[in-house]
C-alpha atoms as a PDB file:
ATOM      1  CA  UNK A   1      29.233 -72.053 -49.146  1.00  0.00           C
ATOM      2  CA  UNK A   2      29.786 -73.475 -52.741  1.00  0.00           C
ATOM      3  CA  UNK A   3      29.238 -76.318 -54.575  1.00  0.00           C
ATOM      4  CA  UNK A   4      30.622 -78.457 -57.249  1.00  0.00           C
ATOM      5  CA  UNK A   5      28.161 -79.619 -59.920  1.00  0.00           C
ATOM      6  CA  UNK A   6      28.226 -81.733 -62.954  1.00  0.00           C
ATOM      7  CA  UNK A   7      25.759 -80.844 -65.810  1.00  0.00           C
ATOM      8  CA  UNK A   8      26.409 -81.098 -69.575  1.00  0.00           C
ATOM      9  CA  UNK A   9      30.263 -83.033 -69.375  1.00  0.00           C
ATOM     10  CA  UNK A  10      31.180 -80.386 -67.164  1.00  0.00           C
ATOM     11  CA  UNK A  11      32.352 -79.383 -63.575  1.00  0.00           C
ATOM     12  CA  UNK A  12      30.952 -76.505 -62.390  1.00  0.00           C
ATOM     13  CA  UNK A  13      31.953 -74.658 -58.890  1.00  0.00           C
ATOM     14  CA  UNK A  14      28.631 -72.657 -58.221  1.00  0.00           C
ATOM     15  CA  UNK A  15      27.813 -70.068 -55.136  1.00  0.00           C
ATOM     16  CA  UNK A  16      24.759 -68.902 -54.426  1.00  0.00           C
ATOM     17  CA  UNK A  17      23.848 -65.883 -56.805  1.00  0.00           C
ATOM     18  CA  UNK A  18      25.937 -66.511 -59.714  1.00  0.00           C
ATOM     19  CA  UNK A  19      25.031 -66.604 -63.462  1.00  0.00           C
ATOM     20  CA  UNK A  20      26.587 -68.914 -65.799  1.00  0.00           C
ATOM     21  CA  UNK A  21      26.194 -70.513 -69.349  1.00  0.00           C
ATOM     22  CA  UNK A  22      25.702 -74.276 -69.150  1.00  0.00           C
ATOM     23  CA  UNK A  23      25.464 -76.740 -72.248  1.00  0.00           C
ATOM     24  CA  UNK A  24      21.616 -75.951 -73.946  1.00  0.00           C
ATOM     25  CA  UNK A  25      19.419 -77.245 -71.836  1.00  0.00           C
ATOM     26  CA  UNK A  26      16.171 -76.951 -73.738  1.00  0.00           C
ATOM     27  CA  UNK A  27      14.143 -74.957 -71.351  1.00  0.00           C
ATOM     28  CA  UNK A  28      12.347 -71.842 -71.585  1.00  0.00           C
ATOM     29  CA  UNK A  29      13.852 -68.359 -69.648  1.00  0.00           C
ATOM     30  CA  UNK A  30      12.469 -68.314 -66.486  1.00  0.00           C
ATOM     31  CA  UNK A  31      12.058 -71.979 -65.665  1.00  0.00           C
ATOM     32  CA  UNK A  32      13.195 -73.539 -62.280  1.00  0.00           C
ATOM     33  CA  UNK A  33      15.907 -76.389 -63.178  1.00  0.00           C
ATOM     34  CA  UNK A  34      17.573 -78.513 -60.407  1.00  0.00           C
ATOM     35  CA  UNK A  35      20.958 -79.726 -60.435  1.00  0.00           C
ATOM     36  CA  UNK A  36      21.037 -82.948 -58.642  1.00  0.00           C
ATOM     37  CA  UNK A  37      25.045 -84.095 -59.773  1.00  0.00           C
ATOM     38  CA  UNK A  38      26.692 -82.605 -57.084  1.00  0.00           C
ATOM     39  CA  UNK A  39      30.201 -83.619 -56.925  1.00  0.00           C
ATOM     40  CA  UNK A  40      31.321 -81.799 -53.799  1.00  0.00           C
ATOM     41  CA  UNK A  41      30.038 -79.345 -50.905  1.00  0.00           C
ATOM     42  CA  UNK A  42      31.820 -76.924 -49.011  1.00  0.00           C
ATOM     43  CA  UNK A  43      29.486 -75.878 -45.941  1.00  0.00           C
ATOM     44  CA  UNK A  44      30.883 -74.102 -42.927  1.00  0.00           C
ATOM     45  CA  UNK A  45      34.764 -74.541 -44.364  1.00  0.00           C
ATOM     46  CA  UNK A  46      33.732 -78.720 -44.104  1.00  0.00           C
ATOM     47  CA  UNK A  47      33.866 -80.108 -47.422  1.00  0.00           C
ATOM     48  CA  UNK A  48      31.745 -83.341 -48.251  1.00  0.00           C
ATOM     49  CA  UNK A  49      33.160 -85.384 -51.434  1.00  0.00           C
ATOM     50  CA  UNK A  50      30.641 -87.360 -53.180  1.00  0.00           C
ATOM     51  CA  UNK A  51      31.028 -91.237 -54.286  1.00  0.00           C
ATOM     52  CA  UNK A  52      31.006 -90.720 -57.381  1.00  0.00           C
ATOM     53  CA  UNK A  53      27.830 -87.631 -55.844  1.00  0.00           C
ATOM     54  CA  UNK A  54      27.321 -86.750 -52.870  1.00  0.00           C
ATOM     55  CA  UNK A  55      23.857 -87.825 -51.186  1.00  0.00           C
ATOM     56  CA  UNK A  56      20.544 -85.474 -50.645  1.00  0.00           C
ATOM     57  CA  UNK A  57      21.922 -82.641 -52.156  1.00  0.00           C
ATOM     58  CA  UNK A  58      21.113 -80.211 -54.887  1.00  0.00           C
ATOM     59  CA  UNK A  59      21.055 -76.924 -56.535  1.00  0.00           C
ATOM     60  CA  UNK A  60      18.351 -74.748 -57.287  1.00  0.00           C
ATOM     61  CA  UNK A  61      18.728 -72.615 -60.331  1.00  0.00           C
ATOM     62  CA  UNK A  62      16.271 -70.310 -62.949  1.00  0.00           C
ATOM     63  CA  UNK A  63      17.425 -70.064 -66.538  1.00  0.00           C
ATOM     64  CA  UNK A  64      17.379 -66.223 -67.658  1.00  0.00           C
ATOM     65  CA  UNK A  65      18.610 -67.221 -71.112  1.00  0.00           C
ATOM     66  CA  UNK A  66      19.090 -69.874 -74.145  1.00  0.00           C
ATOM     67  CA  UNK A  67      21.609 -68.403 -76.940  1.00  0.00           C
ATOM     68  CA  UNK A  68      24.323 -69.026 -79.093  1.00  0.00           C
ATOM     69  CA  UNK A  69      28.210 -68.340 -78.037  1.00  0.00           C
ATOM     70  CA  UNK A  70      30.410 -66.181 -80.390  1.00  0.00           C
ATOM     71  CA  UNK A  71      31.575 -68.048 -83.485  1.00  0.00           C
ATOM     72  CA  UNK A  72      34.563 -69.956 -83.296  1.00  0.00           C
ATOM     73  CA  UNK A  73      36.911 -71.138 -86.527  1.00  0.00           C
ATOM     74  CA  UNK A  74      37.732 -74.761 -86.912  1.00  0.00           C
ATOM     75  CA  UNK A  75      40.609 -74.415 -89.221  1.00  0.00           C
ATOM     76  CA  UNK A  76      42.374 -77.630 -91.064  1.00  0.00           C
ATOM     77  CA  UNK A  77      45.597 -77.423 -93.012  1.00  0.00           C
ATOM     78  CA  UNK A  78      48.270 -80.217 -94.068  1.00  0.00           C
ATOM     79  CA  UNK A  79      51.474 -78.895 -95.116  1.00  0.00           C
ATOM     80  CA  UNK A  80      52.680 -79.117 -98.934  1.00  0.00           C
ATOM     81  CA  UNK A  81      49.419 -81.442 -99.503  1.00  0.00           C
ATOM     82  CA  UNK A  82      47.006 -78.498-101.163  1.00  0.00           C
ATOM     83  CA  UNK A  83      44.255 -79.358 -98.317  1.00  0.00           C
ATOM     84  CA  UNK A  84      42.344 -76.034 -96.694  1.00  0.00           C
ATOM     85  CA  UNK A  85      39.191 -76.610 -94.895  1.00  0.00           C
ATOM     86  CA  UNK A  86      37.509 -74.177 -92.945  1.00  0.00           C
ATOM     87  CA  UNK A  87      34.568 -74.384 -90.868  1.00  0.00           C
ATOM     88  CA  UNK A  88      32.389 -72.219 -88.302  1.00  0.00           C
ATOM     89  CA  UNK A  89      30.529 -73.088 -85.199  1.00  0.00           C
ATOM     90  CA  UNK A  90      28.673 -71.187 -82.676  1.00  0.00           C
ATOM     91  CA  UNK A  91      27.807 -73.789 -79.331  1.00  0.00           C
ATOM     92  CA  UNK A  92      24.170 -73.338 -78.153  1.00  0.00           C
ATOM     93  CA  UNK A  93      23.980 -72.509 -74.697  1.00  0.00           C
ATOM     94  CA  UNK A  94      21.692 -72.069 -71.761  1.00  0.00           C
ATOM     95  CA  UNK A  95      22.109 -68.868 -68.986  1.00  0.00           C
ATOM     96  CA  UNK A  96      21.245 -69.719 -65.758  1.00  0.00           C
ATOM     97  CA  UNK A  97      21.157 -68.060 -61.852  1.00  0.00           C
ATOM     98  CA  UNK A  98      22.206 -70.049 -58.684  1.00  0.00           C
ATOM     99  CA  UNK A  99      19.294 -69.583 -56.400  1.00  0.00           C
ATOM    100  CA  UNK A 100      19.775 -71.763 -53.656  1.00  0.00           C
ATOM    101  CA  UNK A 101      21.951 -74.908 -52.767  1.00  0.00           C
ATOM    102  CA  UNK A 102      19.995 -77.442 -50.940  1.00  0.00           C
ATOM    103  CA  UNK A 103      21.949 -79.382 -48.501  1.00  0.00           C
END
């Protein structure tokens, strides 16, 4: 079973069990958060499509982290014009665990 959720401006496909960074969320490690965008719902290989989400459904997740990504470069040049500008950015992020998917 898996899920498609929507958190942040982003699609995520979650299972049951897995870990991943989502756009910070602002909560402290070891907090219960609940995903209530679901998009889509594969359940016993019948897949329900939300319109535009898909009715009395959620997922269940714990945050184990809140960080910062590795740095990236943002890098602007024009040719024969003299201009250099360089810039650094590391996105905030928050880690959490797929505990349960309530359909």
């Amino acid at each position: 079973m898996y899920a498609i959720i929507e958190t942040g401006g982003k699609q995520y496909k979650v299972q049951e069990g897995d870990v991943l960074k989502v756009e910070k969320l602002g909560m402290t490690p070891g907090e219960e958060v609940v995903f209530d965008k679901v998009i889509a719902l594969s359940k016993d290989s019948k897949l329900s499509v939300g319109n535009p989400y898909v009715n009395n459904t959620s997922v269940s997740a714990s945050v184990v982290k809140e960080g910062k990504d590795k740095k990236i470069i943002v890098y602007k040049y024009k040719a024969k014009k003299g201009y250099h500008k360089k810039q650094g950015h590391r996105q905030p992020y928050t880690e959490v665990k797929i505990e349960k998917i309530n359909a």
